[in-house]
PDB file of N, CA and C in Angstrom:
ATOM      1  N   UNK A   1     -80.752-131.907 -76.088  1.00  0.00           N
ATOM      2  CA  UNK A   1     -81.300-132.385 -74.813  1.00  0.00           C
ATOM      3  C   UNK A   1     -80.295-132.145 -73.687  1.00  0.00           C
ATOM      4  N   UNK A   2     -78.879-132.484 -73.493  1.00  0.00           N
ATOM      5  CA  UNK A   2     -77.812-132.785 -73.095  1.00  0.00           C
ATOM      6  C   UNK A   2     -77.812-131.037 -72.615  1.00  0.00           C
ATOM      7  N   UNK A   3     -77.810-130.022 -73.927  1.00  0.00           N
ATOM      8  CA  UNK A   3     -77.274-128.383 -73.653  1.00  0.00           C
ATOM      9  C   UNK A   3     -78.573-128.284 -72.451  1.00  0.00           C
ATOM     10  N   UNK A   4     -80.020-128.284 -72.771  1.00  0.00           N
ATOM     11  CA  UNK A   4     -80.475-127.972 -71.911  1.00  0.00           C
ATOM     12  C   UNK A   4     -80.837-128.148 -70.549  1.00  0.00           C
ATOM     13  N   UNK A   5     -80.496-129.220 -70.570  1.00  0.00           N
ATOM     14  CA  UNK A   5     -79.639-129.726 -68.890  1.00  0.00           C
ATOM     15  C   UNK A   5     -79.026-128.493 -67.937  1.00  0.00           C
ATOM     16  N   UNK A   6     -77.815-128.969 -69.428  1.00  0.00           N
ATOM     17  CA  UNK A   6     -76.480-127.910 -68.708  1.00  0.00           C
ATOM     18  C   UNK A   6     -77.063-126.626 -68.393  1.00  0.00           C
ATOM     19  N   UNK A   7     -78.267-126.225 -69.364  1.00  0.00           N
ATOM     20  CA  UNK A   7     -78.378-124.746 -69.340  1.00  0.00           C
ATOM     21  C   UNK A   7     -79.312-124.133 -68.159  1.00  0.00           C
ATOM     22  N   UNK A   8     -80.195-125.288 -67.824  1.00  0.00           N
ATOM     23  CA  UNK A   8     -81.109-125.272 -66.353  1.00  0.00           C
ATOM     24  C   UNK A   8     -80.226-125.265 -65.116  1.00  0.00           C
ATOM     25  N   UNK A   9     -78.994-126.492 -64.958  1.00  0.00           N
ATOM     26  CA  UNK A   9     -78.067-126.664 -63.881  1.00  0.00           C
ATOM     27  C   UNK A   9     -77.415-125.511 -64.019  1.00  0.00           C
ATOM     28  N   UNK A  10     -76.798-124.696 -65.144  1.00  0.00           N
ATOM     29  CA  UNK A  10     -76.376-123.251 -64.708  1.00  0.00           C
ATOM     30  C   UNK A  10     -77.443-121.758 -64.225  1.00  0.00           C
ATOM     31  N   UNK A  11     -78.514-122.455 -64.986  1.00  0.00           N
ATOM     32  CA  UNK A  11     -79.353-120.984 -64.506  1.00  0.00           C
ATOM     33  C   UNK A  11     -79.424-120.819 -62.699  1.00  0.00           C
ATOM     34  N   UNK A  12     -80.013-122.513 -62.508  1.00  0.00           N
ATOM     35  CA  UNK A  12     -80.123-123.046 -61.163  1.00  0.00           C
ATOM     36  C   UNK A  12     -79.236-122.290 -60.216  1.00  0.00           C
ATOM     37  N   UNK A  13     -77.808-122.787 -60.414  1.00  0.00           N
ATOM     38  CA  UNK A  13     -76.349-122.601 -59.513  1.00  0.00           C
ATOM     39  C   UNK A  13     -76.183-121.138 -59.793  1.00  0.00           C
ATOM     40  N   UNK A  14     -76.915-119.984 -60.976  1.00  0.00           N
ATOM     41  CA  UNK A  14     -76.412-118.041 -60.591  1.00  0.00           C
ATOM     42  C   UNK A  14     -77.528-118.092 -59.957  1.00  0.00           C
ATOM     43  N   UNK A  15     -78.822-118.542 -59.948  1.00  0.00           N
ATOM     44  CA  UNK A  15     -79.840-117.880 -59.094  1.00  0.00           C
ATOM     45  C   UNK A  15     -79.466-118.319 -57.292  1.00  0.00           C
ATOM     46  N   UNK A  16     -78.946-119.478 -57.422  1.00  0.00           N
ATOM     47  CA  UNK A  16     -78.949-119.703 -56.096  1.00  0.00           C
ATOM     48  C   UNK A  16     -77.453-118.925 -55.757  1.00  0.00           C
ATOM     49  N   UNK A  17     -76.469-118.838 -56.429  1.00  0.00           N
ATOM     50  CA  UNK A  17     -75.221-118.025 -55.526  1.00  0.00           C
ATOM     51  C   UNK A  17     -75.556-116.803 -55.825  1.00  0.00           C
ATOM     52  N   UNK A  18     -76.878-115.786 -56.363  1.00  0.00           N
ATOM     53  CA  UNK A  18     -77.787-114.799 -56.216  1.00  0.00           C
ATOM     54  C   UNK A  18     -78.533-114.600 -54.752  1.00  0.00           C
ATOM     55  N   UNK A  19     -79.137-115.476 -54.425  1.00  0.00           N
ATOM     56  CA  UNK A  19     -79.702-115.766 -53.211  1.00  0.00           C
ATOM     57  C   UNK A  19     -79.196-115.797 -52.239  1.00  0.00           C
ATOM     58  N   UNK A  20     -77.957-116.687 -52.260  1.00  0.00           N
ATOM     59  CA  UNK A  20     -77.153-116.817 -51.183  1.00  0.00           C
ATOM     60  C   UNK A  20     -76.835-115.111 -50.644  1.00  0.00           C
ATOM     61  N   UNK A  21     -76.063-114.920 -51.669  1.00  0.00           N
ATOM     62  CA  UNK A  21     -75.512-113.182 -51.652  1.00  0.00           C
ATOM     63  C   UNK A  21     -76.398-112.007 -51.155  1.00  0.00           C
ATOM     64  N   UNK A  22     -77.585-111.970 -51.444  1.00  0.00           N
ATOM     65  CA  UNK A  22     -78.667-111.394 -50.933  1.00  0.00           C
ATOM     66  C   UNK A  22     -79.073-111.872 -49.545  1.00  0.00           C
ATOM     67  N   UNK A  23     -79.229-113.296 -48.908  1.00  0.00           N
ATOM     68  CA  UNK A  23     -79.013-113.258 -47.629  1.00  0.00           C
ATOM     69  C   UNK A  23     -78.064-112.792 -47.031  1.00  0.00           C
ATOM     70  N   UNK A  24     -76.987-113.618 -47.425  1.00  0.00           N
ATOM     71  CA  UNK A  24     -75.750-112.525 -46.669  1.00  0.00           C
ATOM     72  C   UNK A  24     -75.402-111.225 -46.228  1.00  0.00           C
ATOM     73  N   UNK A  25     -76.717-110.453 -47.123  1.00  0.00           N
ATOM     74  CA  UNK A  25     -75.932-109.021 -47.347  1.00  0.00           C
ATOM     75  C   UNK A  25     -77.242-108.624 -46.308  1.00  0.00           C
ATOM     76  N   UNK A  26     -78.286-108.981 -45.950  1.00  0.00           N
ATOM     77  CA  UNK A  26     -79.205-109.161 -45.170  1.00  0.00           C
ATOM     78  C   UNK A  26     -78.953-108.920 -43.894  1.00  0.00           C
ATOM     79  N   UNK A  27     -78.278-110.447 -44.057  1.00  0.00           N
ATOM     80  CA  UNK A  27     -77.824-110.376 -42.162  1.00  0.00           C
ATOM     81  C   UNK A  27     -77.144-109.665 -42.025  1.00  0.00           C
ATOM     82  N   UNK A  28     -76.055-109.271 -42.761  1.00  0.00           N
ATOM     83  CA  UNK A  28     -74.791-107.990 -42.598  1.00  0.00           C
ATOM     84  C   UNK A  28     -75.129-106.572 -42.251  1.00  0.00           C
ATOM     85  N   UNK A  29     -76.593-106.240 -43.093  1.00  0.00           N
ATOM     86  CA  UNK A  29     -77.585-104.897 -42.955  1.00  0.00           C
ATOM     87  C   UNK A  29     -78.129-105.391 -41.377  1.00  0.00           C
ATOM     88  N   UNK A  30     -78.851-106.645 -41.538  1.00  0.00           N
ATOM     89  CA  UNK A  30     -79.767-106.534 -40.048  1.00  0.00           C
ATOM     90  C   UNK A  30     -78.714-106.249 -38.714  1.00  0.00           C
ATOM     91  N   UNK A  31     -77.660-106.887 -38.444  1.00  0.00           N
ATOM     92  CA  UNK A  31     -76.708-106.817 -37.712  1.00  0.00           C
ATOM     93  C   UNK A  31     -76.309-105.396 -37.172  1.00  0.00           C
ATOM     94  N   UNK A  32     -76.097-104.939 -38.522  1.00  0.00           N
ATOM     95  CA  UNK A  32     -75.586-103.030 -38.163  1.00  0.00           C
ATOM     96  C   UNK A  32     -76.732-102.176 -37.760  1.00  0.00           C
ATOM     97  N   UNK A  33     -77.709-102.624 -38.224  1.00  0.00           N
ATOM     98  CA  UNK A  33     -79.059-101.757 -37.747  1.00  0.00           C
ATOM     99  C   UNK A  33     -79.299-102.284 -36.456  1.00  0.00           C
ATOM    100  N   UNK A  34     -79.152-103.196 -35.700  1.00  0.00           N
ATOM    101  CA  UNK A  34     -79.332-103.712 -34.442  1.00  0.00           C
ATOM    102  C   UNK A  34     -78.102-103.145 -34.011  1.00  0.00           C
ATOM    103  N   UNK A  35     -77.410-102.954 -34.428  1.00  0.00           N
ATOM    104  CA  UNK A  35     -75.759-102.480 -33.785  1.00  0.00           C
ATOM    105  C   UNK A  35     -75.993-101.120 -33.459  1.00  0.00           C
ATOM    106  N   UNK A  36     -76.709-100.428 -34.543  1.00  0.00           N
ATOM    107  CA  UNK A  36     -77.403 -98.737 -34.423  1.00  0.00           C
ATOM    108  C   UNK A  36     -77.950 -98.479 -33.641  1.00  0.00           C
ATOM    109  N   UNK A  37     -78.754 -99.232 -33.387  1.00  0.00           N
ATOM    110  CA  UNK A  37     -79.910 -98.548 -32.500  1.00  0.00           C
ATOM    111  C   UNK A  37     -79.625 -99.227 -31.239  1.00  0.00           C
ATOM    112  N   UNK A  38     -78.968-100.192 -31.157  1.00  0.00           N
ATOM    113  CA  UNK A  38     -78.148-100.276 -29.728  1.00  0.00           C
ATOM    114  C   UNK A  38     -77.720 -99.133 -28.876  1.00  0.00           C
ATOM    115  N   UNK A  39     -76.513 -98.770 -29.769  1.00  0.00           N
ATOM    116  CA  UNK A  39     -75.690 -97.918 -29.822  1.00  0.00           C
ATOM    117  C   UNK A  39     -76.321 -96.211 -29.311  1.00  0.00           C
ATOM    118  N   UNK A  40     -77.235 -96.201 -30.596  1.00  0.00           N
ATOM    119  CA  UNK A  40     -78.225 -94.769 -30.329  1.00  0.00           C
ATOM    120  C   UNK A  40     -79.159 -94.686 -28.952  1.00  0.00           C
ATOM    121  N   UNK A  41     -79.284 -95.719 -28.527  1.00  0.00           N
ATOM    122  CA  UNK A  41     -80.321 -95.675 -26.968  1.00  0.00           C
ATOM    123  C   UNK A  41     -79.418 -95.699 -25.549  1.00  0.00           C
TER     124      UNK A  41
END
């Protein structure tokens, strides 16, 4: 009972510092593409 706790609270905490990382990398892409086409006009 106890392991599968643990084993939900870890799946939980890679999917979400998964998520996190994928936003991040988001705004980092949206940023430079707004930076591009700034730039290009």
């Amino acid at each position: 009972m106890t392991f599968t706790i643990l084993l939900v609270g870890y799946v939980g905490i890679l999917t979400h510092i998964v998520i996190m990382r994928q936003v991040k990398a988001i705004k980092l892409l949206r940023k430079h593409f707004y930076l591009a086409v700034y730039l290009a006009v």
